[in-house]
Protein backbone atom coordinates (compact mmCIF):
# COMPACT_ATOMS: atom_id res chain seq x y z
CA UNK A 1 -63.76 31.65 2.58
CA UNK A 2 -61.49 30.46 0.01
CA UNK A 3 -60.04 27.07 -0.04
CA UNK A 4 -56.24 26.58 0.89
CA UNK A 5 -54.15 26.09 -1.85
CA UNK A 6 -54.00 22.23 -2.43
CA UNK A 7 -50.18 21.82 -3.18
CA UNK A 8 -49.36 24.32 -0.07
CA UNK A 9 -51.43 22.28 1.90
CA UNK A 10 -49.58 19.16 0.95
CA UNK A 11 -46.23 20.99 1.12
CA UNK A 12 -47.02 21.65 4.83
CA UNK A 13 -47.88 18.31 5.20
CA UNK A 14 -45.48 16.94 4.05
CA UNK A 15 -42.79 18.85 5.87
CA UNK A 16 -44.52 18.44 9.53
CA UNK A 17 -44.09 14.84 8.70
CA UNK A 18 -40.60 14.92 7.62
CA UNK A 19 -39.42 16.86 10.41
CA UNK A 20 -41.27 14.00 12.72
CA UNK A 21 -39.93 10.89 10.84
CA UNK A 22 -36.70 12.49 10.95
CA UNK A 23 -36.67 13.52 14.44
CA UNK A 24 -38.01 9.68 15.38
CA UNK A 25 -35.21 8.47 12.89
CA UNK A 26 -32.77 10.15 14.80
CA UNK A 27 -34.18 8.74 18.39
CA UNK A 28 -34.13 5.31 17.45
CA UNK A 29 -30.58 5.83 15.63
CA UNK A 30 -29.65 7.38 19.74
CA UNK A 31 -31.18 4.91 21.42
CA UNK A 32 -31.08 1.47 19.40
CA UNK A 33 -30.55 -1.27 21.53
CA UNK A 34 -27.14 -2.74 21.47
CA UNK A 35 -26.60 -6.33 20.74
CA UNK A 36 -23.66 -8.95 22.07
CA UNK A 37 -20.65 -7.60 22.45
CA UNK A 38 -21.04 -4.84 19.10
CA UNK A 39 -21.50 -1.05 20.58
CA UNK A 40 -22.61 1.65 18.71
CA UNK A 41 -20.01 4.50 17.54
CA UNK A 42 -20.62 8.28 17.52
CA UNK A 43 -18.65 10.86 16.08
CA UNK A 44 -18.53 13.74 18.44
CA UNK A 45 -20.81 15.88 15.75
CA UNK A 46 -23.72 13.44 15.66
CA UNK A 47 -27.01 14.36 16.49
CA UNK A 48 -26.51 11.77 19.34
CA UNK A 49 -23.69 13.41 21.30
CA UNK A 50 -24.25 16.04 23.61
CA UNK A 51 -21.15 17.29 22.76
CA UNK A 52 -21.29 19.09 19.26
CA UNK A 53 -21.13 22.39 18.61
CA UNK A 54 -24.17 24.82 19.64
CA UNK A 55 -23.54 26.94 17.31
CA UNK A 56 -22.33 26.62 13.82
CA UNK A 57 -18.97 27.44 12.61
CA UNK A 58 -17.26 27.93 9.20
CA UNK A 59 -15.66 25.07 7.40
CA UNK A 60 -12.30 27.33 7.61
CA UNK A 61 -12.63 27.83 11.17
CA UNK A 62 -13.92 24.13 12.00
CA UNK A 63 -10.47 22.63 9.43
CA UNK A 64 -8.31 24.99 11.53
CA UNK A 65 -9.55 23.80 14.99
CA UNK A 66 -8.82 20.30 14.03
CA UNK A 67 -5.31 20.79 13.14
CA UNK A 68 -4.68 22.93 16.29
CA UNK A 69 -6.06 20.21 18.34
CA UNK A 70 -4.09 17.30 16.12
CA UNK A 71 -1.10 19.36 17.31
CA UNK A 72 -1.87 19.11 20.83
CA UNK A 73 -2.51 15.26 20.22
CA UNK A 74 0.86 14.46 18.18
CA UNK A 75 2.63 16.39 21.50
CA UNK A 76 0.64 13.85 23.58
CA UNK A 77 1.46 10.59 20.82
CA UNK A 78 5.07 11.21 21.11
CA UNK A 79 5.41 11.63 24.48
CA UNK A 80 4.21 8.17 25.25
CA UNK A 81 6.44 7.48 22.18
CA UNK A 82 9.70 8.43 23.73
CA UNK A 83 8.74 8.22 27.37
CA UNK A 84 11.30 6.43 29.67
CA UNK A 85 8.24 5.40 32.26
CA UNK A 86 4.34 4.72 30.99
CA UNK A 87 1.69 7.29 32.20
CA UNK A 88 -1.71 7.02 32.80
CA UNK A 89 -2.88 8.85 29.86
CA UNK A 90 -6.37 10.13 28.71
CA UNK A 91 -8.40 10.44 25.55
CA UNK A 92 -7.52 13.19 22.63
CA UNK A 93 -8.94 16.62 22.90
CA UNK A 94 -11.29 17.55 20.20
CA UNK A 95 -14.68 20.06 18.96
CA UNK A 96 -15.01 23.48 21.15
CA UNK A 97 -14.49 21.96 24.69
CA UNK A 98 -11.63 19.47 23.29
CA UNK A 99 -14.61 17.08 23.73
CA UNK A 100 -13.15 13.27 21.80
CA UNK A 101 -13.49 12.23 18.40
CA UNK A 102 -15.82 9.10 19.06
CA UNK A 103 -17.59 7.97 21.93
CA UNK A 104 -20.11 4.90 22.94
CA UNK A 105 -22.35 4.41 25.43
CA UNK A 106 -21.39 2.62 28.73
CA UNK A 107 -23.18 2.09 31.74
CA UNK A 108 -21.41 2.51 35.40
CA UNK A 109 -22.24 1.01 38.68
CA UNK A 110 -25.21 -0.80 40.41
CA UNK A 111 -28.05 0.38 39.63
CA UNK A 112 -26.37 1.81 36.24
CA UNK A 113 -25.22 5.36 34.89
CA UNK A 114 -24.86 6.12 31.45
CA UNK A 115 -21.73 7.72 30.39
CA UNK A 116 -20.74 8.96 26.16
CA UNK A 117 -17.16 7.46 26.74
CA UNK A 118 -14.23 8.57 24.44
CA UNK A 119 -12.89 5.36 23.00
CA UNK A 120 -9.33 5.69 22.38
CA UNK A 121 -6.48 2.71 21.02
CA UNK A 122 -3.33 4.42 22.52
CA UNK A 123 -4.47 5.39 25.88
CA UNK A 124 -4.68 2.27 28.51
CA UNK A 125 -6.82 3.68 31.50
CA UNK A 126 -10.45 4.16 32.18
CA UNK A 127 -11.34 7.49 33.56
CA UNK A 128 -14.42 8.42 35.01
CA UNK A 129 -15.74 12.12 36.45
CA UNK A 130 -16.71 11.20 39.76
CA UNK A 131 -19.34 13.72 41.84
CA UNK A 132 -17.52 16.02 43.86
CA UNK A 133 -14.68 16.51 41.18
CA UNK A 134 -13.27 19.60 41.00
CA UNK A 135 -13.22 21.46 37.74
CA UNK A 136 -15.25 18.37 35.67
CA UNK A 137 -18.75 19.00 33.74
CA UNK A 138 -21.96 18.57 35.08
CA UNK A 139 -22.46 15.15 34.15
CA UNK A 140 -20.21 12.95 36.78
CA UNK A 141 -20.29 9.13 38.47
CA UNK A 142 -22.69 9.67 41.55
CA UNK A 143 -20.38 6.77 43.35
CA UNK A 144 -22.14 7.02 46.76
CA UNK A 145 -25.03 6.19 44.75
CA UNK A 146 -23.87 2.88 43.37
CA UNK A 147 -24.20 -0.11 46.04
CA UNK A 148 -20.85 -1.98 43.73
CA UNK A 149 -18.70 0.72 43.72
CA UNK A 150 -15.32 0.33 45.68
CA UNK A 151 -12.44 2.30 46.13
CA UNK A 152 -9.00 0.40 46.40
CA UNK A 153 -6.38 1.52 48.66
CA UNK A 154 -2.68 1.13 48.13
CA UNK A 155 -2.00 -2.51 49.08
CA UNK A 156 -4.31 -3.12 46.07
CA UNK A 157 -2.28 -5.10 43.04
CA UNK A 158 -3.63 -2.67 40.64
CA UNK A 159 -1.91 0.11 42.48
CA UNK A 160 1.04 -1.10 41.31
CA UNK A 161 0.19 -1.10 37.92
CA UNK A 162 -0.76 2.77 38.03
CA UNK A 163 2.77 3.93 36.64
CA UNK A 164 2.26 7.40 37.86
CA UNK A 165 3.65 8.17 40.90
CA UNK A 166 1.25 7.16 43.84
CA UNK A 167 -0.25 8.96 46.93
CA UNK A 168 -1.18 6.49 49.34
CA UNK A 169 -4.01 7.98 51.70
CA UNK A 170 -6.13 6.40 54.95
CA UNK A 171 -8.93 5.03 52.03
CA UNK A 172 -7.41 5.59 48.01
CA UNK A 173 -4.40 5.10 45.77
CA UNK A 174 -4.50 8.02 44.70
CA UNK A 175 -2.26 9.62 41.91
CA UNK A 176 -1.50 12.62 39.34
CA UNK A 177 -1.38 12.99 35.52
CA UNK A 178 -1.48 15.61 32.86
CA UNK A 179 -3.16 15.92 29.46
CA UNK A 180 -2.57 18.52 27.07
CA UNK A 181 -3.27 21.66 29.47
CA UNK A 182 -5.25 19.73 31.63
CA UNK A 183 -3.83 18.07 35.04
CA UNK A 184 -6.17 14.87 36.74
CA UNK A 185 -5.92 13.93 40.78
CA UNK A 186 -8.07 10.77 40.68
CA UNK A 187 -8.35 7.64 42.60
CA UNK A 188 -8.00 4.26 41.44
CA UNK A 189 -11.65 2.63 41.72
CA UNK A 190 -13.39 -0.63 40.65
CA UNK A 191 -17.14 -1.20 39.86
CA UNK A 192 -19.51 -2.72 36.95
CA UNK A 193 -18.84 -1.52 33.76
CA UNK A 194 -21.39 -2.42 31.31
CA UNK A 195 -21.09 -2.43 27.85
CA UNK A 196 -23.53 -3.75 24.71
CA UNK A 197 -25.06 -6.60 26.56
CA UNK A 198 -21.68 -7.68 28.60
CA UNK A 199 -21.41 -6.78 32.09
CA UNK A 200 -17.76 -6.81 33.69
CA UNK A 201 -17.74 -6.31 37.52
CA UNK A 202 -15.19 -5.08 39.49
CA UNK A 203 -13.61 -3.10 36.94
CA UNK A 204 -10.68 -1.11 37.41
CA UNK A 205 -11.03 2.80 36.50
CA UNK A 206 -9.83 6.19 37.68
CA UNK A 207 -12.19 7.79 39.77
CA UNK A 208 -11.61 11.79 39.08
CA UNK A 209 -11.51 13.93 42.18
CA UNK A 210 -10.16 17.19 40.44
CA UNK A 211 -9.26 18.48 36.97
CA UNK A 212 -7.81 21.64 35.20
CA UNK A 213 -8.14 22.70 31.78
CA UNK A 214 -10.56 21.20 29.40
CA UNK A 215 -8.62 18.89 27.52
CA UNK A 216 -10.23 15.62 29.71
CA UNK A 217 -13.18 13.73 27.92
CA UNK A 218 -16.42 15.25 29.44
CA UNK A 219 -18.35 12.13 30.43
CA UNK A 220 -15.00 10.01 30.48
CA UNK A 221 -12.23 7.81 28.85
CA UNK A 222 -12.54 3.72 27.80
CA UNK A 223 -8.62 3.12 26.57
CA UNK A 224 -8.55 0.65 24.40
CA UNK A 225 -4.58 0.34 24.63
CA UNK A 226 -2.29 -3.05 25.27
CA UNK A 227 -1.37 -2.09 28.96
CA UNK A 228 -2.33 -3.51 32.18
CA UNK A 229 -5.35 -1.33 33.19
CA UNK A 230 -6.36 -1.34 29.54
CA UNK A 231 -10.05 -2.66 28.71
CA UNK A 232 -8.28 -5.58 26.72
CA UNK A 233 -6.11 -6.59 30.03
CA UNK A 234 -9.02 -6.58 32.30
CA UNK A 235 -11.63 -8.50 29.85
CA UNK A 236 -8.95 -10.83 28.45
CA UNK A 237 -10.88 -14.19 29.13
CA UNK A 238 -14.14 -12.02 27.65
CA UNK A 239 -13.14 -10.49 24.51
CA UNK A 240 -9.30 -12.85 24.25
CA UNK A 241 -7.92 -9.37 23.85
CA UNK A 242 -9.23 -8.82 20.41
CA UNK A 243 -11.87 -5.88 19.12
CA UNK A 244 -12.47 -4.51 16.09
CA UNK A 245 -14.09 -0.62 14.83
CA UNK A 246 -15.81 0.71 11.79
CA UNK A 247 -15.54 5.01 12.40
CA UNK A 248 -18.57 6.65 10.40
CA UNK A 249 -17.55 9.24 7.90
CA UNK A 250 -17.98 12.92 8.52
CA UNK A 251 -20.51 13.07 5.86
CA UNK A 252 -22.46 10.13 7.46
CA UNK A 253 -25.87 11.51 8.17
CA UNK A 254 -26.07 10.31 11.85
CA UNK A 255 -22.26 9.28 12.11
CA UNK A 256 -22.73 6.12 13.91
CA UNK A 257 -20.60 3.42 13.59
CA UNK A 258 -19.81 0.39 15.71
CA UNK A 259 -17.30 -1.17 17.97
CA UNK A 260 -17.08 -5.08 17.88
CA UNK A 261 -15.13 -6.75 21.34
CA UNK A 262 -14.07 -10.35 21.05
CA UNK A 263 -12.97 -12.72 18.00
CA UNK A 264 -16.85 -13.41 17.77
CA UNK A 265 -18.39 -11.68 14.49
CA UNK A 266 -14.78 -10.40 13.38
CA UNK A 267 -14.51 -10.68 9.73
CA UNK A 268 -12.88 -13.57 8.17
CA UNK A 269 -11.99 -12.00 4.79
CA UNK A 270 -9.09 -9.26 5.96
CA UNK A 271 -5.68 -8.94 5.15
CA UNK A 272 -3.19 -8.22 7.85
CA UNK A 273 -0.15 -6.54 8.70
CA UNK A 274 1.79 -7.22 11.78
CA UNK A 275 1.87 -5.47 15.33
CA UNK A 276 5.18 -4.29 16.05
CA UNK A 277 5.96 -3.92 20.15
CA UNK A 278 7.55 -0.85 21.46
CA UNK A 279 8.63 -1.96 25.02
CA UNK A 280 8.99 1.94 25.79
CA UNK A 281 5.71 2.24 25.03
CA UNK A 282 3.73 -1.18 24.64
CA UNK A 283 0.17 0.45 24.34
CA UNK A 284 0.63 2.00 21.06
CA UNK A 285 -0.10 -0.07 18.10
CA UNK A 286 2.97 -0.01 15.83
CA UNK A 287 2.80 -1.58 12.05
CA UNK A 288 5.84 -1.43 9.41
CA UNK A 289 4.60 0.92 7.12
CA UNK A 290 6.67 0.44 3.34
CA UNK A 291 5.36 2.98 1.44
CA UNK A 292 2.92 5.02 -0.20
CA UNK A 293 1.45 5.40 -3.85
CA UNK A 294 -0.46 8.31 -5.39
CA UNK A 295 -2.81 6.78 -8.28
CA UNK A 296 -0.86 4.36 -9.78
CA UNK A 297 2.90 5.54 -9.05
CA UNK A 298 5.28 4.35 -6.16
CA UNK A 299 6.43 7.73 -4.78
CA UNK A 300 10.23 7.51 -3.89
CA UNK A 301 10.51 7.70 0.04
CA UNK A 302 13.64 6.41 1.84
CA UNK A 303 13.20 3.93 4.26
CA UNK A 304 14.06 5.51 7.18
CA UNK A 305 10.87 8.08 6.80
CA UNK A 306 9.23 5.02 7.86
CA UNK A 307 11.82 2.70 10.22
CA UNK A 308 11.11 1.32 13.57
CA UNK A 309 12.89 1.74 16.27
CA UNK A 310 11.70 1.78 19.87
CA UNK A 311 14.80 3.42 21.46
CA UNK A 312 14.00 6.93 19.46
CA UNK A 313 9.61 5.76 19.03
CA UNK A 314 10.14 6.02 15.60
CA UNK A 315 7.90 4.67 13.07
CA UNK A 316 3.86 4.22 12.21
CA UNK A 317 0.91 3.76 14.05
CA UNK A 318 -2.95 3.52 13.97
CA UNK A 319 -4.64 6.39 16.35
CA UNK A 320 -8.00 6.70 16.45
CA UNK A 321 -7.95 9.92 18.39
CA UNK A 322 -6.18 12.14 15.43
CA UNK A 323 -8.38 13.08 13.11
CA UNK A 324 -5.67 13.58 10.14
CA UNK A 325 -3.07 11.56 8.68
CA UNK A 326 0.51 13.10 10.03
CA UNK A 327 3.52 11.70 8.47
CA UNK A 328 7.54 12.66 9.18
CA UNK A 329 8.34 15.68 6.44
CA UNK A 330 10.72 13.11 4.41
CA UNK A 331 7.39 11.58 3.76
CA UNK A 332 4.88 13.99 3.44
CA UNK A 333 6.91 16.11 1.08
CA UNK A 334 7.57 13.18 -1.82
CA UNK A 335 3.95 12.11 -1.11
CA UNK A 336 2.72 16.10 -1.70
CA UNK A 337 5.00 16.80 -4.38
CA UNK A 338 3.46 13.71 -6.72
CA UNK A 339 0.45 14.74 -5.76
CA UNK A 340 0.80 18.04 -7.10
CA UNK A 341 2.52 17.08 -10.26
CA UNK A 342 -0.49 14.60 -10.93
CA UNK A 343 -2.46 17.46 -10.56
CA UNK A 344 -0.55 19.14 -13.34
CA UNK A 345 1.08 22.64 -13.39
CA UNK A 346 -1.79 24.44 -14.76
CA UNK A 347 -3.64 23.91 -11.41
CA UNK A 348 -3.15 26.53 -8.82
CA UNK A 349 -2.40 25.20 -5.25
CA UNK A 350 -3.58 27.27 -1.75
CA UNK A 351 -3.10 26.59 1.48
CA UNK A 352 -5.31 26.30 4.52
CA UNK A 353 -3.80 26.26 7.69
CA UNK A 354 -1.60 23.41 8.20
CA UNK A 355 -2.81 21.90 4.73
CA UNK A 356 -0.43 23.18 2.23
CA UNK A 357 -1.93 20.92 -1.06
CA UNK A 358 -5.70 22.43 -1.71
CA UNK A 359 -7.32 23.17 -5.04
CA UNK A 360 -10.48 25.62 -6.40
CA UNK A 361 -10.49 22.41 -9.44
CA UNK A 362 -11.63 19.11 -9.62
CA UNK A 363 -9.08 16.49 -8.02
CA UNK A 364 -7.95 14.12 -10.33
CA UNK A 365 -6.24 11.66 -8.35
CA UNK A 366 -8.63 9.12 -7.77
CA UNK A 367 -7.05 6.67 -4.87
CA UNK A 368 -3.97 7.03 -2.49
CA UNK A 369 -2.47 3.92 -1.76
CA UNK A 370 -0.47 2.84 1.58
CA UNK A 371 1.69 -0.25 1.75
CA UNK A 372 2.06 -2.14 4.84
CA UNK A 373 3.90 -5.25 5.53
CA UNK A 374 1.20 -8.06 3.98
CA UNK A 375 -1.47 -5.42 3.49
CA UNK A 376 -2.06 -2.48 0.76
CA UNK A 377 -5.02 -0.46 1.73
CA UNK A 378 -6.20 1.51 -1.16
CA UNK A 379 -8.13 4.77 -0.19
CA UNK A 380 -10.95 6.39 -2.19
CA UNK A 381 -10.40 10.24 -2.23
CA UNK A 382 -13.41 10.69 0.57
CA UNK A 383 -10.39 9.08 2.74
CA UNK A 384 -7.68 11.40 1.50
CA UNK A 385 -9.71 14.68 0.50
CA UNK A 386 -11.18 17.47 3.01
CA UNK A 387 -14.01 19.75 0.80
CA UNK A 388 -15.37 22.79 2.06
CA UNK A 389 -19.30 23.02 2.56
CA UNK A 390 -19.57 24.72 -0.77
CA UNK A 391 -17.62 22.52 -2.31
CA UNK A 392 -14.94 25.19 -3.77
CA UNK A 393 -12.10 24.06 -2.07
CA UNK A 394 -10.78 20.78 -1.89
CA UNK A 395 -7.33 20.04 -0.04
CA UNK A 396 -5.34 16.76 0.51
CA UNK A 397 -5.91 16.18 4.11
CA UNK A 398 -2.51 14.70 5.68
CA UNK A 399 0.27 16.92 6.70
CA UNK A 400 3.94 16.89 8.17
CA UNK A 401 4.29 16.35 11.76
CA UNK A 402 4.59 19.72 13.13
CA UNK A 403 7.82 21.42 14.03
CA UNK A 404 7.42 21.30 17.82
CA UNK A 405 6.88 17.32 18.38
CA UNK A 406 8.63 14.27 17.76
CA UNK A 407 9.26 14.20 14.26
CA UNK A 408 10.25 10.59 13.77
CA UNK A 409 6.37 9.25 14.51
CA UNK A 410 3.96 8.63 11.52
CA UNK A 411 0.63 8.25 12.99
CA UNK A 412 -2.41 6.71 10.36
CA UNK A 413 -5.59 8.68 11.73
CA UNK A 414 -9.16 8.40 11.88
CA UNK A 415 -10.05 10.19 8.75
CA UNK A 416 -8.51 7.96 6.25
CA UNK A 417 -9.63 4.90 8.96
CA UNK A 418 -13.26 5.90 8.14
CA UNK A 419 -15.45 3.33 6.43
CA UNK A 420 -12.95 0.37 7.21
CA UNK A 421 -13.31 -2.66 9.82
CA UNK A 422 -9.54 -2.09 11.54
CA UNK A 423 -9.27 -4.93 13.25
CA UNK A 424 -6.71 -5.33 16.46
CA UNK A 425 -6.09 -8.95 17.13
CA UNK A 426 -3.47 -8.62 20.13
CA UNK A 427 -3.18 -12.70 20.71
CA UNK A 428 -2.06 -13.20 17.11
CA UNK A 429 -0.19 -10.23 16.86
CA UNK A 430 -1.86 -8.18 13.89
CA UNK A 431 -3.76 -5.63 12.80
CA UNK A 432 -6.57 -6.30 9.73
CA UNK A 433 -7.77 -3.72 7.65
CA UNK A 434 -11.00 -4.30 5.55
CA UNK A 435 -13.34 -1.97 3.29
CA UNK A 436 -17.28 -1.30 4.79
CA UNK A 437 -19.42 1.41 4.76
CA UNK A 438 -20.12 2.03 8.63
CA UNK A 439 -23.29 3.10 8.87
């Protein structure tokens, strides 16, 4: 018998053990053990979340999903922007089941259960699918199982701090919300929550008991929001109501990232901008946006594009639950319009979708540039630029708020947040931005 070839013999080799190292690679990127108060970040597409696609879609069809479900999430944003009371709200919808952006891993109840948690900085409440829901995924809270679990009835203080309207039965506070085309009948809970290496007992969370739609995060919601259920409320002598994330880029191979809680490890060289307080609306994270360059030139926006006013929720915010940059069309269409002309009027310009600025040529523009109040944060073009798989098409990826929301809100999302520390430092009032590759 003939000898196998040598160099197909190594080639097959070589490839079994590639496909193991890379397989191990990836479980010990799932499963790394979390350290302090820092928890690992997934994007919803990692090879860590149960919750990415099962089958692959075009880049088209993926860039036109996102935008739908940014629509949906602007509807939400200004809501809370204009509402006259608070809501209990819920985590942004997002992939084929409107599964969230980013999630990390928290444990529930006594012994523990391990939940992929959408973290989210403008919702306040902690929502959990509790067994027995109605309408919610496979993968609920078995509460009967957990010897710390409690339910709180309606003389509870933290009733009172639901801002829904309240059902008060024999056992729960019960109450209502809705989310996108989802509605949530949940009762207000308390049991451990642990997360990294901290454990917090007796923490306050939404229980769900039934759910419509699929716009509610599938394994549940940590809101990392100013309000008084929020995570920072309830862990303010733990963390001094201060946190930090670094959100892995799209083209990071196992899109992890992390989430730092507490002043301890926060970095020390950031510049800040302040945190402007919306009393309508205290959970979102306003800043005072000024203005925005393309490459080296100032474009010429008026200053109302980008003024603050709580009684109509306009002005900017940071949202890690949109995925791109939406800013009020007497923005977007200076910003677009220099962007084009730097591109020069040889260059043809498509559309795709809601993006209206995309190119079959090289981009020339090598930075965008936004100008906060103390703080420039200069973006490289993976922070500004979508490209298709092939690498054909590239289009600027920000857009005007769509026609059927609020149009006064500029909301800073999580694709030009990617590969930055944003740091939220509620005590001192600011918000730090700082370059790092997350991963």
């Amino acid at each position: 018998m003939k000898a196998s070839n040598p160099l197909v013999l190594f080639n097959i080799i070589f490839c079994t053990f590639a496909l193991i190292c890379i397989s191990t690679t990836q479980g010990q990127v799932c499963n790394k053990p979390q350290k302090g108060s820092t928890l690992q970040v997934f994007h919803v597409f990692s090879p860590c979340s149960p919750f990415r696609p099962q089958k692959s879609i075009s880049w088209e069809e993926s860039v036109l999903q996102m935008q739908s479900e940014d629509k949906t999430r602007l509807l939400y944003l200004s809501s809370l922007a204009v509402a006259k009371k608070q809501v209990v709200p819920i985590a942004s919808g997002r992939g084929l089941i409107q599964s969230p952006t980013y999630i990390v891993r928290a444990l529930v109840g006594t012994p523990p259960q391990t939940f992929l948690m959408a973290v989210d900085t403008s919702s306040d409440a902690a929502w959990v699918p509790c067994s027995g829901c109605i309408g919610c995924p496979s993968s609920t809270f078995a509460s009967e199982q957990s010897t710390s679990f409690k339910t709180l009835g309606c003389e509870a203080p933290q009733c009172k701090q639901v801002l829904n309207p309240t059902t008060c039965t024999a056992t729960a506070c019960s109450f209502n919300t809705t989310y996108g085309g989802s509605t949530v009948a949940a009762n207000l809970s308390q049991d451990s929550l642990k997360l990294a290496t901290d454990i917090i007992p007796s923490y306050t969370f939404g229980c769900i008991q039934q759910t419509t739609g699929n716009s509610v995060p599938p394994q549940g919601l940590l809101g990392l929001g100013r309000g008084p259920l929020s995570l920072l409320s309830q862990t303010q002598s733990l963390y001094q109501s201060t946190f930090s994330y670094c959100l892995p880029g799209y083209k990071s191979l196992n899109f992890s990232g992390s989430l730092r809680l507490g002043p301890t490890g926060q970095p020390i060289r950031i510049k800040y901008t302040p945190l402007l307080k919306n009393p309508r609306r205290s959970s979102l994270y306003y800043v005072n946006l000024l203005g925005i360059r393309v490459g080296p030139k100032i474009v010429d926006i008026p200053a109302s594009a980008f003024a603050f006013d709580p009684a109509t929720g306009a002005g900017t915010i940071f949202d890690s639950g949109t995925t791109f940059t939406r800013l009020v069309q007497a923005a977007y269409i200076p910003v677009r319009d220099e962007f084009r002309r730097r591109m020069g009027k040889t260059a043809i310009v498509s559309s795709l979708g809601g993006f209206d600025t995309c190119y079959t040529v090289p981009v020339t523009i090598p930075t965008m540039t936004f100008m906060f109040s103390g703080m420039n944060v200069t973006l490289p073009q993976d922070n500004f630029l979508i490209h298709s798989s092939s690498g054909s098409t590239t289009c600027l990826a920000m857009a005007a708020a769509p026609d059927n929301v609020n149009s006064v809100l500029n909301v800073i999302a999580n694709l030009q947040q990617q590969n930055h520390r944003v740091l939220f430092d509620v005590p001192n009032s600011r918000l730090g931005v700082s370059r790092e590759t997350c991963t």
